[in-house]
C-alpha atoms as a PDB file:
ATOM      1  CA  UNK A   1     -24.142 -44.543  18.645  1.00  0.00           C
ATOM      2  CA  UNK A   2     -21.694 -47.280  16.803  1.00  0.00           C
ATOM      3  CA  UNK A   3     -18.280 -47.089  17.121  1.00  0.00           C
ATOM      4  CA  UNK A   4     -17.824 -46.867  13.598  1.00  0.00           C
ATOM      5  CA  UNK A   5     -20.440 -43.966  13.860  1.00  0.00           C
ATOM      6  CA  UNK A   6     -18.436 -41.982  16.220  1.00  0.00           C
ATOM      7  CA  UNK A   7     -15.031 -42.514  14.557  1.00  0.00           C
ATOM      8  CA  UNK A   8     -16.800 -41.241  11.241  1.00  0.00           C
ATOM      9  CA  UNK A   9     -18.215 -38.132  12.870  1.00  0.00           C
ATOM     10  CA  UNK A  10     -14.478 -37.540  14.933  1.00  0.00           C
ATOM     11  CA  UNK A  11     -12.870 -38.120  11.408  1.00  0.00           C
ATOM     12  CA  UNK A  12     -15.400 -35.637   9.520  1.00  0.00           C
ATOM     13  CA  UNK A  13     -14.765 -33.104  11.910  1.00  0.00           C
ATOM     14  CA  UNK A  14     -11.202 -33.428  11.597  1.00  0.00           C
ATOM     15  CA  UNK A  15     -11.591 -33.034   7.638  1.00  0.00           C
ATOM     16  CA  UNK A  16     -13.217 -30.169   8.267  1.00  0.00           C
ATOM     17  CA  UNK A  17     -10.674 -28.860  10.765  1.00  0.00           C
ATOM     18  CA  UNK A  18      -7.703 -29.794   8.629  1.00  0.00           C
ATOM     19  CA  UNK A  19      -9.481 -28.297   5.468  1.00  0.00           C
ATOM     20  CA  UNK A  20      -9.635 -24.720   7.038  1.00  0.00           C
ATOM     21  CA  UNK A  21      -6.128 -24.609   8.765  1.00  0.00           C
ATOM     22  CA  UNK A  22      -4.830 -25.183   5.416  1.00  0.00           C
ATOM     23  CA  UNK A  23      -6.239 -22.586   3.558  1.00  0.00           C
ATOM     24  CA  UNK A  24      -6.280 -20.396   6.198  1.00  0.00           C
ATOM     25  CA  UNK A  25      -2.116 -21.336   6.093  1.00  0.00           C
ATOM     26  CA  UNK A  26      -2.360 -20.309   2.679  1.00  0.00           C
ATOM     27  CA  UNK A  27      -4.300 -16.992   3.359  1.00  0.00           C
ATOM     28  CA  UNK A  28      -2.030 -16.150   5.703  1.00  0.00           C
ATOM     29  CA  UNK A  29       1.632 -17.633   5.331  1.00  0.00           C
ATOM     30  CA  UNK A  30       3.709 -16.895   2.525  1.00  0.00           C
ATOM     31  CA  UNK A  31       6.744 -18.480   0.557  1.00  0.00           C
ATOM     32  CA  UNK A  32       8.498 -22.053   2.038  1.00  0.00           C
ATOM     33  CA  UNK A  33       6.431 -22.081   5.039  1.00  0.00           C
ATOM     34  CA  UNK A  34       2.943 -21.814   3.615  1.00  0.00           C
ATOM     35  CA  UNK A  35       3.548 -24.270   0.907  1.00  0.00           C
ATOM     36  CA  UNK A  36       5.103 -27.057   2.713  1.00  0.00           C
ATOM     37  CA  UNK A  37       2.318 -26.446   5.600  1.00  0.00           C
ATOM     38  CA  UNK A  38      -0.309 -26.876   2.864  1.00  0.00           C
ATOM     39  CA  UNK A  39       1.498 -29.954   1.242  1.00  0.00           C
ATOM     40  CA  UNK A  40       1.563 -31.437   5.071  1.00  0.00           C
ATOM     41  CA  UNK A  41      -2.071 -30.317   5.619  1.00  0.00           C
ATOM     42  CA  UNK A  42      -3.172 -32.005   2.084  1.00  0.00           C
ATOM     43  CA  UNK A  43      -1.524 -35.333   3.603  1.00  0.00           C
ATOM     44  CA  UNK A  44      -2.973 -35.225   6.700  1.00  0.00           C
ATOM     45  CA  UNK A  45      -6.609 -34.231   4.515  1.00  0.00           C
ATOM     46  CA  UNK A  46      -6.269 -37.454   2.489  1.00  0.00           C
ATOM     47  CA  UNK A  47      -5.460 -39.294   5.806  1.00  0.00           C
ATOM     48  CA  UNK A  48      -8.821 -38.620   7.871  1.00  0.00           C
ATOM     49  CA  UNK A  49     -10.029 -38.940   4.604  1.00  0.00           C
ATOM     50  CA  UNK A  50      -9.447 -42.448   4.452  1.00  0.00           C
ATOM     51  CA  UNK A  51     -10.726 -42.957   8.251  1.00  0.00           C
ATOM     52  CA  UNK A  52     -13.760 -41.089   7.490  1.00  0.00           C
ATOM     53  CA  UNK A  53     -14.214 -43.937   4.407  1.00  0.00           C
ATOM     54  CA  UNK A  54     -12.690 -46.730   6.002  1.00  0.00           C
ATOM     55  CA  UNK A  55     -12.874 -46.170   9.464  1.00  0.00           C
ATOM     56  CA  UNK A  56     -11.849 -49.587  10.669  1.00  0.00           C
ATOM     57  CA  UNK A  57      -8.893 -49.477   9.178  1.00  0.00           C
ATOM     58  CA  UNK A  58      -5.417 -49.242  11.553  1.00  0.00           C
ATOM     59  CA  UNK A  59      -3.722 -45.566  12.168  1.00  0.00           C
ATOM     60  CA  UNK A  60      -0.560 -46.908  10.064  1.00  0.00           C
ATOM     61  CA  UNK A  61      -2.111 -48.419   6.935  1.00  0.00           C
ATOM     62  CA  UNK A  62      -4.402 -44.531   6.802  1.00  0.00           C
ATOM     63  CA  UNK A  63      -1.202 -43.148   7.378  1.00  0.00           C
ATOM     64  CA  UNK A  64       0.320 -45.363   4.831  1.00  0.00           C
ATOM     65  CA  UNK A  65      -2.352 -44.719   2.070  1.00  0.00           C
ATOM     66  CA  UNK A  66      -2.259 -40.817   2.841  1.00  0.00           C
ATOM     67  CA  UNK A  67       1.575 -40.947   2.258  1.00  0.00           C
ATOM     68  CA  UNK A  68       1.427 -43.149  -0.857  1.00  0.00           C
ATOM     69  CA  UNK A  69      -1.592 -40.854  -2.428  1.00  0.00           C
ATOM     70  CA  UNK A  70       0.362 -38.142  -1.807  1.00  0.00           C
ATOM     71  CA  UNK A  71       3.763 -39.001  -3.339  1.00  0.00           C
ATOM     72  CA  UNK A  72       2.175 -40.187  -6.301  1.00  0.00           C
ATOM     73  CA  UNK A  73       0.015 -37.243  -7.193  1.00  0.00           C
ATOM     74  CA  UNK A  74       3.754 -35.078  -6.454  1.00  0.00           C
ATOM     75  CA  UNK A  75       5.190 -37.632  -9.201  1.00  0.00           C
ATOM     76  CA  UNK A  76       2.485 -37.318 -11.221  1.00  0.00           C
ATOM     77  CA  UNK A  77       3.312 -33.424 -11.329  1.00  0.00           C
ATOM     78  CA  UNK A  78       6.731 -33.910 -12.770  1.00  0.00           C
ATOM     79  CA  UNK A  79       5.523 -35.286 -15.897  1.00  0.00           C
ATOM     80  CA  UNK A  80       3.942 -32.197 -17.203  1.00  0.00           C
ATOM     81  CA  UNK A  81       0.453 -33.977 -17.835  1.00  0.00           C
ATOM     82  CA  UNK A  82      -1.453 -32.103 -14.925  1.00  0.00           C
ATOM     83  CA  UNK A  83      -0.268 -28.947 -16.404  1.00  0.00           C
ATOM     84  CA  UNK A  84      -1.169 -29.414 -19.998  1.00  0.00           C
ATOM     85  CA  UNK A  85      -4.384 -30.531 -19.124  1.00  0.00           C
ATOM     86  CA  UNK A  86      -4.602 -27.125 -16.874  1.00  0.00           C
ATOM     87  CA  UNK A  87      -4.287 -24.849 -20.383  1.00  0.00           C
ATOM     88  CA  UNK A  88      -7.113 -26.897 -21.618  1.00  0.00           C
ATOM     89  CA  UNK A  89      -9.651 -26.989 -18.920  1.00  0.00           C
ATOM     90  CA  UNK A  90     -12.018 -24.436 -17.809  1.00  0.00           C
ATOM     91  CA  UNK A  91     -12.302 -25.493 -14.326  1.00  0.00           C
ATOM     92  CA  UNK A  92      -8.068 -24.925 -13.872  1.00  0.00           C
ATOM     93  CA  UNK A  93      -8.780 -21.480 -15.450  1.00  0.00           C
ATOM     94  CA  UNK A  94     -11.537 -20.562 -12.937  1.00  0.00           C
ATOM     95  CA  UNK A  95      -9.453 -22.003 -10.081  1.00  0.00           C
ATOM     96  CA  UNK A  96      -6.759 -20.137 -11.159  1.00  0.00           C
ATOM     97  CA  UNK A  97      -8.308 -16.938 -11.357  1.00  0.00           C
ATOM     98  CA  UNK A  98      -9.791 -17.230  -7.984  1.00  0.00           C
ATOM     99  CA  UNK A  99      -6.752 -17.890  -6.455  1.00  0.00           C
ATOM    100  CA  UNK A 100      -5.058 -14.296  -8.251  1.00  0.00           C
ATOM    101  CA  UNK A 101      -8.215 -12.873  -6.475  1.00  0.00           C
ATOM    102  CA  UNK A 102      -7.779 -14.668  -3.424  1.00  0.00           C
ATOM    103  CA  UNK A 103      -3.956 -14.063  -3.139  1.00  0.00           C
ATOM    104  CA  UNK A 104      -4.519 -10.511  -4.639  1.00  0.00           C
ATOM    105  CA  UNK A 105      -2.432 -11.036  -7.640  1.00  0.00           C
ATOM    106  CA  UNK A 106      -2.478  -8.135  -9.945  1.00  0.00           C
ATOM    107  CA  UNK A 107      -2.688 -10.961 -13.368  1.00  0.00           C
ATOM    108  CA  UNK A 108      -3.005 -14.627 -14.040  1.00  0.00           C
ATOM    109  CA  UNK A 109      -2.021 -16.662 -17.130  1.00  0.00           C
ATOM    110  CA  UNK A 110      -1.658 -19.638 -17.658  1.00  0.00           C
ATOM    111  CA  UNK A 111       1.596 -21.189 -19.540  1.00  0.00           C
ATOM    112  CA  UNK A 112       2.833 -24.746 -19.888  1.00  0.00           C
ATOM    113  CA  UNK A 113       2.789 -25.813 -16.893  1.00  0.00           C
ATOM    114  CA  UNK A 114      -0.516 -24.080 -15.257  1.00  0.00           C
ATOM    115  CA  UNK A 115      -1.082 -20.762 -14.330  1.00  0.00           C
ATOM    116  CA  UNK A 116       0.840 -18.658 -12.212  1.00  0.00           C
ATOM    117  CA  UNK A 117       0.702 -15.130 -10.892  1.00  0.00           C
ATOM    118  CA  UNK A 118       2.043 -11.468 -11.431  1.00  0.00           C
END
């Protein structure tokens, strides 16, 4: 097996990994704590990600591109676009309403700026 092989399958199985300890965060955390652990988990997601597709690529420049992915999808946020296109599209709506089930919200609706729960 390839180097490149083996640092794909180590990075895979660190997606993996890294995918379940942050909705399990979510599952079981609440407030502060469980959203900045998800936010750090989502970096550290696009990071392996970026081995997994790249995996010659050096620890800082991942680490770079994770950190730069991630700061400009929170920017993106603030303008309001992602949640306007939310009210309009199905898939937000479904997501939505498995997340009230999943968080065991009693109602979800979605307003300006996404959905949110009761």
């Amino acid at each position: 097996m390839g180097l490149l092989t083996r640092t794909r399958l180590i990075a895979c199985a660190a997606a993996l990994l890294t995918l379940a300890a942050g909705l399990g965060s979510r599952a079981v955390m609440t407030g502060d704590i469980a959203k900045y652990a998800g936010d750090a988990l989502y970096t550290a997601l696009v990071h392996v990600l970026v081995v997994l597709v790249a995996p010659w690529v050096k620890p800082t420049a991942a680490a770079g591109a994770a950190l730069g992915f991630s700061c400009a999808v929170e920017l993106f946020q603030l303008t309001g676009i992602p949640g306007e296109l939310a009210v309009h599209s199905l898939a937000a709506k479904r997501g939505c309403q498995f997340l009230c089930v999943c968080r065991g919200a009693r109602s979800c609706r979605s307003g300006p700026r996404g959905g949110y729960f009761r």
